[in-house]
N, C-alpha and C. Protein backbone atom coordinates (compact mmCIF):
# COMPACT_ATOMS: atom_id res chain seq x y z
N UNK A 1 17.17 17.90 -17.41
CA UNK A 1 18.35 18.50 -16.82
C UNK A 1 18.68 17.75 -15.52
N UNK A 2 19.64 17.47 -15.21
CA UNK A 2 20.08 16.68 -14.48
C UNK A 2 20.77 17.99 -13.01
N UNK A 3 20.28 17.89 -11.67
CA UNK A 3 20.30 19.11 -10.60
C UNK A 3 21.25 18.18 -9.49
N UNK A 4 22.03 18.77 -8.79
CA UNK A 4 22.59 18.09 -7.31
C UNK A 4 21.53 18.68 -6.19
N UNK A 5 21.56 17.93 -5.90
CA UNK A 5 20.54 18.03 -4.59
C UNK A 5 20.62 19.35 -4.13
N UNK A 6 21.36 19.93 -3.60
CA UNK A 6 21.59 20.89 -2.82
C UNK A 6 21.14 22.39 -4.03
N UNK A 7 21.54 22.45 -4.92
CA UNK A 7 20.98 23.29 -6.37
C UNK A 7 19.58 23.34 -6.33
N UNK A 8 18.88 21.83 -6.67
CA UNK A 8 17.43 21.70 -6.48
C UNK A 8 16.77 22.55 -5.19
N UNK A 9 17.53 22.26 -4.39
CA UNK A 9 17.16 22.83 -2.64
C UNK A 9 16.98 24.03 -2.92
N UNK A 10 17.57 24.93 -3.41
CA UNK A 10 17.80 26.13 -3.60
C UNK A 10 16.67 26.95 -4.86
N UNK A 11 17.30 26.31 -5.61
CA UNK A 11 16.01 26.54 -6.89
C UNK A 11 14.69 25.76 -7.32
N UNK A 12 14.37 25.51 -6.09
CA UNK A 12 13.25 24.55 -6.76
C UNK A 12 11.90 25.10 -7.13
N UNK A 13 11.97 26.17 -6.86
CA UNK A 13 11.00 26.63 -8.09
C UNK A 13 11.08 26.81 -9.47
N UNK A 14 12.36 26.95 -9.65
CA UNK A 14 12.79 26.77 -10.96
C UNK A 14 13.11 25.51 -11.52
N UNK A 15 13.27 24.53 -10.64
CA UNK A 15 12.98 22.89 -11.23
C UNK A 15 11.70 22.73 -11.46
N UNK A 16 10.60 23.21 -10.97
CA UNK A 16 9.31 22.39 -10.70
C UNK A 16 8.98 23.79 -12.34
N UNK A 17 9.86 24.69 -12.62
CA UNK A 17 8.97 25.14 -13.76
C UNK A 17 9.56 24.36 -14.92
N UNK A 18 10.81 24.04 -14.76
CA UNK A 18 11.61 23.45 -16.06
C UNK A 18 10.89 22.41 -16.22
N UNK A 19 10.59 21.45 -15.30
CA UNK A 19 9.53 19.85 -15.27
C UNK A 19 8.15 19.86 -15.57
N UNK A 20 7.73 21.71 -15.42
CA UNK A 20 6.46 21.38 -16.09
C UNK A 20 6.74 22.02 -18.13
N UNK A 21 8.20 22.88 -17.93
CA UNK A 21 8.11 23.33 -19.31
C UNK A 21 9.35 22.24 -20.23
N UNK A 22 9.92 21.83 -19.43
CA UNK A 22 10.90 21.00 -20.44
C UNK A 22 11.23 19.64 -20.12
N UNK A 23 10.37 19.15 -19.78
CA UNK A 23 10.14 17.70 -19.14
C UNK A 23 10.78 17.37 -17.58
N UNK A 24 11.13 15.90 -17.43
CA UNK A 24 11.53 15.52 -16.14
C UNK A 24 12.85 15.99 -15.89
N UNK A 25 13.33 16.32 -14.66
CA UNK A 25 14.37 17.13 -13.82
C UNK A 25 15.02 15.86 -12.76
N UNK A 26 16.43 15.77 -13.28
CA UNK A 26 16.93 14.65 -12.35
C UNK A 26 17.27 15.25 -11.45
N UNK A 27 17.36 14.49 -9.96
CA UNK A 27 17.94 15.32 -9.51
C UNK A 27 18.89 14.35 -7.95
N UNK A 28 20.56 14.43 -8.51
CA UNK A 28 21.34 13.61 -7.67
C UNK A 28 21.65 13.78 -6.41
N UNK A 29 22.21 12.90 -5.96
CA UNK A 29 23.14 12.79 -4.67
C UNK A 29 24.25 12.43 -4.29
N UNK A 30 25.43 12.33 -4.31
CA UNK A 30 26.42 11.96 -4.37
C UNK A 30 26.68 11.72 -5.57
N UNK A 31 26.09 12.13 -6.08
CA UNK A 31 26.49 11.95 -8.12
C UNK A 31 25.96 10.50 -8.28
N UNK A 32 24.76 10.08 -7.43
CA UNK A 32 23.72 9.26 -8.23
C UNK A 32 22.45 9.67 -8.45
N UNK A 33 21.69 8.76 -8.95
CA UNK A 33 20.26 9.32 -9.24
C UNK A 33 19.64 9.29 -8.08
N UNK A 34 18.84 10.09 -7.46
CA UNK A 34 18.18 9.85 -6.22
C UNK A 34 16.64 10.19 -6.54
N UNK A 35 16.43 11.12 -7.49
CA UNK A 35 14.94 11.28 -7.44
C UNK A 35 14.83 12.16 -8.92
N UNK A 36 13.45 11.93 -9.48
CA UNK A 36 12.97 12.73 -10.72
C UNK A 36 11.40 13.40 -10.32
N UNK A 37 11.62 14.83 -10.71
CA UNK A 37 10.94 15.98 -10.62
C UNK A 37 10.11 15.65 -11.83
N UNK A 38 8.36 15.56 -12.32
CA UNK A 38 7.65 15.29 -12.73
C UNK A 38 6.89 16.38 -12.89
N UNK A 39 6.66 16.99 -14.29
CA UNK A 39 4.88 17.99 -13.89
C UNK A 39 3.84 16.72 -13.40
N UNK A 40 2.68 17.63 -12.63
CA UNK A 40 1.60 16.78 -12.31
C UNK A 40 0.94 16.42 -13.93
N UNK A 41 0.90 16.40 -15.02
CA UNK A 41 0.45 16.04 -15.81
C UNK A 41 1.39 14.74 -16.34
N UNK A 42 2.20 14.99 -16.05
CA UNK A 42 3.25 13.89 -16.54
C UNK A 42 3.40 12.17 -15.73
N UNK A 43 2.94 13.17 -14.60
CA UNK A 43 2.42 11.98 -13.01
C UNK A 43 1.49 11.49 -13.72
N UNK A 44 0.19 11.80 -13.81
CA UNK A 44 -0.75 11.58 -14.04
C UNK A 44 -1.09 10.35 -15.10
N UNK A 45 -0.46 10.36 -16.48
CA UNK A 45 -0.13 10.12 -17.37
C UNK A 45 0.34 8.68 -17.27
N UNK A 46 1.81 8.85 -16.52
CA UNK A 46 2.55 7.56 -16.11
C UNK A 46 1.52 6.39 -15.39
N UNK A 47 0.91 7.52 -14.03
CA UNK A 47 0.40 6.46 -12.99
C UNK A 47 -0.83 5.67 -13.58
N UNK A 48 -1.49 6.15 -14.52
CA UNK A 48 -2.48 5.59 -15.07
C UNK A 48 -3.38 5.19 -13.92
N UNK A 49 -4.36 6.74 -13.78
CA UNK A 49 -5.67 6.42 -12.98
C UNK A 49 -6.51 5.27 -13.13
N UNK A 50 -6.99 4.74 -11.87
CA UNK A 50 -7.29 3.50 -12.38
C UNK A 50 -9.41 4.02 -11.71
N UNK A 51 -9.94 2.77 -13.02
CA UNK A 51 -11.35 3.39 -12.74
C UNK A 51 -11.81 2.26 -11.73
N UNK A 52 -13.15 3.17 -11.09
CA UNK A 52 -13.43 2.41 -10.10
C UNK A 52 -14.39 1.72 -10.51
N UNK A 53 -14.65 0.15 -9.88
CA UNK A 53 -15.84 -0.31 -10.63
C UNK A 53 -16.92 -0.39 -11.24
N UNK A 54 -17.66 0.64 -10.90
CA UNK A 54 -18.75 1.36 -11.57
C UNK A 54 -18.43 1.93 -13.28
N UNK A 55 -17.50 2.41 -12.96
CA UNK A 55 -16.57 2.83 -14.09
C UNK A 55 -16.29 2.18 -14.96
N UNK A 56 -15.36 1.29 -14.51
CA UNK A 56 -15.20 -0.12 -15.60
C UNK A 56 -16.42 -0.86 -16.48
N UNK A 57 -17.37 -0.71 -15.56
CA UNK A 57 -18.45 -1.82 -16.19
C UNK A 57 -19.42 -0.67 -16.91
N UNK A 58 -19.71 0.53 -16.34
CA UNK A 58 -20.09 1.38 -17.45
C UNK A 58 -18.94 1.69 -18.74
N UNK A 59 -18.04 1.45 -19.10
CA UNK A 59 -17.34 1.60 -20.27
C UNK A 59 -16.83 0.50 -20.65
N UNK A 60 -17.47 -0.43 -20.28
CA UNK A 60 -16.78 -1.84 -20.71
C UNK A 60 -17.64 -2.05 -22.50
N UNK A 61 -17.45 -3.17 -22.84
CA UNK A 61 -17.68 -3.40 -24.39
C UNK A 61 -19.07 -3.54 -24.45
N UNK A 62 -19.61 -3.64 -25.56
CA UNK A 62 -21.80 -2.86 -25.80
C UNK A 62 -21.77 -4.61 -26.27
N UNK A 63 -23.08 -5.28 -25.62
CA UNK A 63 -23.38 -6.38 -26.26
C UNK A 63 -24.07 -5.50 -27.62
N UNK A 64 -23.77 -7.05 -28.69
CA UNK A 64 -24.66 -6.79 -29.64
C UNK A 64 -26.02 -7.61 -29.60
N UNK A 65 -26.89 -6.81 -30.33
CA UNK A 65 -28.58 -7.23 -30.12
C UNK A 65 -28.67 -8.55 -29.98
N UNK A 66 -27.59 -9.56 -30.97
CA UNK A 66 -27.97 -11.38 -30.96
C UNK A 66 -27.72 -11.58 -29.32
N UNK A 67 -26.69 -11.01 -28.88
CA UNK A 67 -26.15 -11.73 -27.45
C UNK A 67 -27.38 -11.07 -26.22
N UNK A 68 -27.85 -10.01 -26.54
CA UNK A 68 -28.86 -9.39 -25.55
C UNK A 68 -29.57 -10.19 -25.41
N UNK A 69 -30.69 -10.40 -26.52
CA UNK A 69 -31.48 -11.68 -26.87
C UNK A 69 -31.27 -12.87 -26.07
N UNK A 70 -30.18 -13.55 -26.19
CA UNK A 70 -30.18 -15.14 -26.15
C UNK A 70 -29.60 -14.47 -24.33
N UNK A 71 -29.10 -13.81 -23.82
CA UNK A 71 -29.13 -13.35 -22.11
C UNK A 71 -30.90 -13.29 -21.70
N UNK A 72 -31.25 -12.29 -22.12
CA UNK A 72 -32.58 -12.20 -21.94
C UNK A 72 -33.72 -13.12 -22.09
N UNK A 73 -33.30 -14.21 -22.79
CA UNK A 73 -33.92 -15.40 -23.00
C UNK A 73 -34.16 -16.40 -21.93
N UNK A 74 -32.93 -16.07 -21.43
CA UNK A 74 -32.45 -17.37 -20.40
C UNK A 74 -33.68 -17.35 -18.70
N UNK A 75 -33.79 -18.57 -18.76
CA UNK A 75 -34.46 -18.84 -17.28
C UNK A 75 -33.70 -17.80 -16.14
N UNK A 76 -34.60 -17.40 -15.87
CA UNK A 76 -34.18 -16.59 -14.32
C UNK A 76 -33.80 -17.52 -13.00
N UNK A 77 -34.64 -19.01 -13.38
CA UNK A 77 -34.26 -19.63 -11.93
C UNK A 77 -32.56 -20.02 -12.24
N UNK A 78 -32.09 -20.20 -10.66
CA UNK A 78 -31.08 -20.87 -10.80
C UNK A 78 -30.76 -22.58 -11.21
N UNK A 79 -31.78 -22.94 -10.92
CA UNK A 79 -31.69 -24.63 -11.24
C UNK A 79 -32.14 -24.44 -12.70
N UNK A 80 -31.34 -25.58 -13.61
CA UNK A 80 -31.30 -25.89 -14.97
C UNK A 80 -31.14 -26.95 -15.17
N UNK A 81 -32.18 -28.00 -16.33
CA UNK A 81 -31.58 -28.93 -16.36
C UNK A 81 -30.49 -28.78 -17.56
N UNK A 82 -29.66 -29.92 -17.74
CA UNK A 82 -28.43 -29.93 -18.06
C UNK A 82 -28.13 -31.14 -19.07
N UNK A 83 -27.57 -31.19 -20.08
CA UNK A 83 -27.56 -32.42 -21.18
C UNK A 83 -26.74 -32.50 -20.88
N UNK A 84 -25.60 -33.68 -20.20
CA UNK A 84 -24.29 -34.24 -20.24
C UNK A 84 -24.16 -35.49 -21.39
C-alpha cells in the first residue's frame, strides 16, 4: 500500500501492522517514493546476516577422507624441497 507521509505519521501503527501482515508499505513525499516500511522479518531476510568467521569456517565444505590423508601427510616444516 502505498501511504503520504503525513497518513503514515498518523497511523503508523497501522502501517507497521499492514508491513508485518501484508507486506512492504510505501510511503511518499511530495508524491515520490521516500521510504519503505519492512516487517523485521522481511529486513532480516533482504539484509542477509552475514556469519562471522568462526562461523564460516565451521560450515564451510567437509574434506573427504582422500584429501584429509594427503593434508595430514604433509611435512609440518616450512622448508620443502621443490622439483622445478
Amino acid at each position: 500500500m502505498i501511504w503520504h507521509l503525513q497518513d503514515a505519521k498518523n497511523n503508523f501503527s497501522k502501517v507497521v501492522q499492514r508491513a508485518r501482515s501484508e507486506g512492504p508499505q510505501t510511503v511518499t513525499l511530495r508524491g515520490e517514493r521516500a521510504a519503505v516500511v519492512l516487517s523485521a522479518e522481511d529486513y532480516d531476510r533482504l539484509s542477509g546476516k552475514k556469519k562471522s568467521l568462526a562461523e564460516y569456517l565451521l560450515t564451510g565444505p567437509v574434506w573427504d577422507d582422500d584429501f584429509a590423508e594427503e593434508v595430514n601427510r604433509r611435512s609440518d616444516t616450512m622448508i620443502r624441497d621443490i622439483d622445478l
